[in-house]
N, C-alpha and C. Protein backbone atom coordinates (compact mmCIF):
# COMPACT_ATOMS: atom_id res chain seq x y z
N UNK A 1 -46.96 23.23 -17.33
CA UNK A 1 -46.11 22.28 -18.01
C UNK A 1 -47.00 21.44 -18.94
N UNK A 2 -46.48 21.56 -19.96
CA UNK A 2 -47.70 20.53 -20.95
C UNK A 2 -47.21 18.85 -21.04
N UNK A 3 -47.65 18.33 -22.01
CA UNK A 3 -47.48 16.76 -21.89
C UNK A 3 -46.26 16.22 -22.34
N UNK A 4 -45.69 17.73 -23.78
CA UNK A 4 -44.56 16.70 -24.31
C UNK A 4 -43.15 17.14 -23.66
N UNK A 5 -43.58 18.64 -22.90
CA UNK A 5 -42.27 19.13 -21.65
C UNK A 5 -41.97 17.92 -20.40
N UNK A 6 -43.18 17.73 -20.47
CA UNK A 6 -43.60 16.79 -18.67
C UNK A 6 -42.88 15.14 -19.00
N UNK A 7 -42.87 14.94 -20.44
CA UNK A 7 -42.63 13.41 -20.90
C UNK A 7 -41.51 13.07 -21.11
N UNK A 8 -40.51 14.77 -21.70
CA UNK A 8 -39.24 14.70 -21.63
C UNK A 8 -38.69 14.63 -20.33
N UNK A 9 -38.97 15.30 -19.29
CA UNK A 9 -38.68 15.49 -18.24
C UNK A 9 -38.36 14.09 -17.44
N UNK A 10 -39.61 13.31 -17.38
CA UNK A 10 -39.67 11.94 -16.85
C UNK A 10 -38.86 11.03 -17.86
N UNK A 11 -38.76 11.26 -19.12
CA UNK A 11 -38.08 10.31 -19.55
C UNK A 11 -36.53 10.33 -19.17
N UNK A 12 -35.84 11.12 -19.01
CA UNK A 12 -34.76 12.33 -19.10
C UNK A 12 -34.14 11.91 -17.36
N UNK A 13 -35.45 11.70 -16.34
CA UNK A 13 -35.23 11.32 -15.41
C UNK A 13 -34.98 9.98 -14.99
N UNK A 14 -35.28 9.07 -15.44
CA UNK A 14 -35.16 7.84 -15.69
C UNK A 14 -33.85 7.58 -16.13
N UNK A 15 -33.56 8.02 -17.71
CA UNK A 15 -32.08 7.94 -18.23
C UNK A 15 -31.39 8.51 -17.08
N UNK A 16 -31.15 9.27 -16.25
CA UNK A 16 -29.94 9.90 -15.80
C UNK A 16 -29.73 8.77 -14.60
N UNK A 17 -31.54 8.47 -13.54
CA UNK A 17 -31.02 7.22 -12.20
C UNK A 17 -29.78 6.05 -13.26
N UNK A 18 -31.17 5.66 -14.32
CA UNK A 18 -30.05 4.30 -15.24
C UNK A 18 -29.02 4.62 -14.94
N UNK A 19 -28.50 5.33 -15.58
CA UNK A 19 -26.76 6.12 -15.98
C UNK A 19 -26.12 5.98 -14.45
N UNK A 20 -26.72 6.29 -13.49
CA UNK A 20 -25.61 6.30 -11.86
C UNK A 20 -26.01 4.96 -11.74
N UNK A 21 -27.17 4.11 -11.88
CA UNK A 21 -27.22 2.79 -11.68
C UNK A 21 -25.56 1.74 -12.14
N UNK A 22 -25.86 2.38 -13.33
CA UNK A 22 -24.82 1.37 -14.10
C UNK A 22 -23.13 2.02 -13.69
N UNK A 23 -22.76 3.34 -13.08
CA UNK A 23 -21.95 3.69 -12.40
C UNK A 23 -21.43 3.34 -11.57
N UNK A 24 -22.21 3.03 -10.40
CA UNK A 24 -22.20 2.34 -9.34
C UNK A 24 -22.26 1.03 -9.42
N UNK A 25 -23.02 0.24 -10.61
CA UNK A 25 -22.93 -1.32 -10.51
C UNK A 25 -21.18 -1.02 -11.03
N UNK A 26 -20.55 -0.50 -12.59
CA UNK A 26 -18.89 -0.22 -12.29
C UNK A 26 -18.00 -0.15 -11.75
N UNK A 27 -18.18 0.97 -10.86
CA UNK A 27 -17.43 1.35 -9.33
C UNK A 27 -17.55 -0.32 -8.64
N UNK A 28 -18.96 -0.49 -8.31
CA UNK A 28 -18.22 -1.97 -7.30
C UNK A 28 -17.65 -3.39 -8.25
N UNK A 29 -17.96 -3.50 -9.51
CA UNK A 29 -17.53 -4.51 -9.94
C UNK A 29 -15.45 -3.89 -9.98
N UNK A 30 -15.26 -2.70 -10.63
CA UNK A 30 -14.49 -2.53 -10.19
C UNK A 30 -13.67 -2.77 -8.70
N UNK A 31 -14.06 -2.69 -7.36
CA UNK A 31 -13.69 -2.72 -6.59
C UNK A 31 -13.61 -4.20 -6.07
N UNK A 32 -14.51 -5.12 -6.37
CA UNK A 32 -14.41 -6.34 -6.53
C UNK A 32 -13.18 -7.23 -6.80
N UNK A 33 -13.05 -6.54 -8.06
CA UNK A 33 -11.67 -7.10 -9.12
C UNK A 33 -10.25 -6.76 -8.24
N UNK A 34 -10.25 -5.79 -8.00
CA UNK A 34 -8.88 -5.25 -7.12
C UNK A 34 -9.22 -5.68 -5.64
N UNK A 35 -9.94 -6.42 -5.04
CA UNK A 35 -9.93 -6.86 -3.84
C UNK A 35 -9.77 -8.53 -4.22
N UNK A 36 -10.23 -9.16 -5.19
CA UNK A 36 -9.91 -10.23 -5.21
C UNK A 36 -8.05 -10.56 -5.83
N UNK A 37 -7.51 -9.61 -6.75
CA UNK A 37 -6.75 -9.44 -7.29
C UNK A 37 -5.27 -9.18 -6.80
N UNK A 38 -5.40 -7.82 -5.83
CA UNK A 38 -4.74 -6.64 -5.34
C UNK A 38 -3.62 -7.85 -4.44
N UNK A 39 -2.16 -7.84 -4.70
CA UNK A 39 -1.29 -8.18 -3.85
C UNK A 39 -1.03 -7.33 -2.47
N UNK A 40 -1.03 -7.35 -1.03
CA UNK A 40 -0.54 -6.49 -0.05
C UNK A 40 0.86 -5.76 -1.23
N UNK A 41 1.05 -4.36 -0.77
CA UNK A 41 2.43 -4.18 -1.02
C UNK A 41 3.24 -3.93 -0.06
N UNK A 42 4.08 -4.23 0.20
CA UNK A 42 4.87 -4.26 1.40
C UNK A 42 6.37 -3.50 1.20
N UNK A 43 6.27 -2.31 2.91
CA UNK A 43 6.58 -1.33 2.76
C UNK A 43 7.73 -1.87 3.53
N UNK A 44 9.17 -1.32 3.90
CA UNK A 44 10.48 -1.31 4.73
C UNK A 44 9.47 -0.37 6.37
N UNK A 45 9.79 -1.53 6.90
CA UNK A 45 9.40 -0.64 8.40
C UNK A 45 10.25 -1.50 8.97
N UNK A 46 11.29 -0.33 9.45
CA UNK A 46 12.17 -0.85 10.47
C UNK A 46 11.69 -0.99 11.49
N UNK A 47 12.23 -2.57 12.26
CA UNK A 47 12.22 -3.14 13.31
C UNK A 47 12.03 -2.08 14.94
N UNK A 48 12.96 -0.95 14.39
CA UNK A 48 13.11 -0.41 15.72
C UNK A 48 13.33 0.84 14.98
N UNK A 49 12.86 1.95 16.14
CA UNK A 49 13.20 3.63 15.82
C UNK A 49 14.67 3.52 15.88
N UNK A 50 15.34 4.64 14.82
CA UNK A 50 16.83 4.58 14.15
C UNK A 50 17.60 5.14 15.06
N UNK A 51 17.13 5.95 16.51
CA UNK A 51 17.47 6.81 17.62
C UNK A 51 17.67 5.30 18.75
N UNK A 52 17.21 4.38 18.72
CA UNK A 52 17.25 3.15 19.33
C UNK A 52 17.90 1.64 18.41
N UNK A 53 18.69 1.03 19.51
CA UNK A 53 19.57 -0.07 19.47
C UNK A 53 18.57 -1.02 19.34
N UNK A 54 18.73 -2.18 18.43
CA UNK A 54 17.93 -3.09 18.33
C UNK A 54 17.46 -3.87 19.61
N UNK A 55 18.80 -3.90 20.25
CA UNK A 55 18.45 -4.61 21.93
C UNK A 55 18.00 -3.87 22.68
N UNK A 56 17.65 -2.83 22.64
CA UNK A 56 17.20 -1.97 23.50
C UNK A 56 15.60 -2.10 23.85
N UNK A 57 15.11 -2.59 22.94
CA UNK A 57 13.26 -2.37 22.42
C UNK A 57 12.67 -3.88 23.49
N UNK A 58 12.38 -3.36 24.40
CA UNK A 58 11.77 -4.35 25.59
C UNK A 58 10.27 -4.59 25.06
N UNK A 59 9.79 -6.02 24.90
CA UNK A 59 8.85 -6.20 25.17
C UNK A 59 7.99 -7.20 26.18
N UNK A 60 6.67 -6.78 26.88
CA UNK A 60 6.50 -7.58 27.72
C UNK A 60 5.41 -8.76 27.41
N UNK A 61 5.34 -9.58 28.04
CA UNK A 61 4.18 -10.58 28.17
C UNK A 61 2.55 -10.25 27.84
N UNK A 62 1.87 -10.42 27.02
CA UNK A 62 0.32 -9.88 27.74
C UNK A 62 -0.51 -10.58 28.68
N UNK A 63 -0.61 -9.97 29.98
CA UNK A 63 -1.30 -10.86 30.79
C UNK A 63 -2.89 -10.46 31.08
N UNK A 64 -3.10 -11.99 31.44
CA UNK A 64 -5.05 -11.51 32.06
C UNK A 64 -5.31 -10.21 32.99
N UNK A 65 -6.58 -9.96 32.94
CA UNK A 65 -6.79 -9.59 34.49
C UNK A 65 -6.58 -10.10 35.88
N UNK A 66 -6.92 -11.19 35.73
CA UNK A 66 -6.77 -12.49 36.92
C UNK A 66 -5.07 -12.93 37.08
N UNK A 67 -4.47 -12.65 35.76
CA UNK A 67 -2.89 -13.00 36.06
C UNK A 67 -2.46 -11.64 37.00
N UNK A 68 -2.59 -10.12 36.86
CA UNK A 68 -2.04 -9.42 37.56
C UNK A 68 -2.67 -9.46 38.63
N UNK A 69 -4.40 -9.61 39.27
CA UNK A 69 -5.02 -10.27 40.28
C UNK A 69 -4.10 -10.95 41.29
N UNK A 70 -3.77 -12.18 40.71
CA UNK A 70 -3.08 -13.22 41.63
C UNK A 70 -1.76 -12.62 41.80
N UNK A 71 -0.59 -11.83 40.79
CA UNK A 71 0.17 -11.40 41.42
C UNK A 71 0.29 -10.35 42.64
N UNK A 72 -0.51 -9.79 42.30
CA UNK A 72 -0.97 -8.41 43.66
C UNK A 72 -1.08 -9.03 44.84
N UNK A 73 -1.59 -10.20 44.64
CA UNK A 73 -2.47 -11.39 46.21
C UNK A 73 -1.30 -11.51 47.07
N UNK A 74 -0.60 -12.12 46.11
CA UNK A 74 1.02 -12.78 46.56
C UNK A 74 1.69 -11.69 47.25
């Protein structure tokens, strides 16, 4: 390889890291903008599966370890 193959080469290599440098600084300034920006969008999710009555959908309490503990005692 002589000096002025070897000079393109390294120069050539340099330009291309730059080039993904400044890609990637893009990409996140991009991603930046739409995270400071970006509204939630908000989707229809029904309350309850359409095969089930709204009153039907039981939910319970969340208890400690020590709360079902002491009930077991009793």
């Amino acid at each position: 390889m002589d000096m002025d193959t070897s000079a393109t080469f390294f120069a050539g290599s340099i330009l291309v890291m730059l080039g993904f440098v400044v890609i990637i600084a893009g990409i996140v300034l991009i991603n930046n903008i739409f995270h400071n920006y970006w509204k939630p969008v908000k989707i229809f999710w029904p309350s309850a599966s359409p095969y089930e009555e709204a009153g039907d959908v039981k939910t319970y309490p969340m208890r400690s370890a020590q709360q079902v503990k002491e009930k077991d005692d009793k």
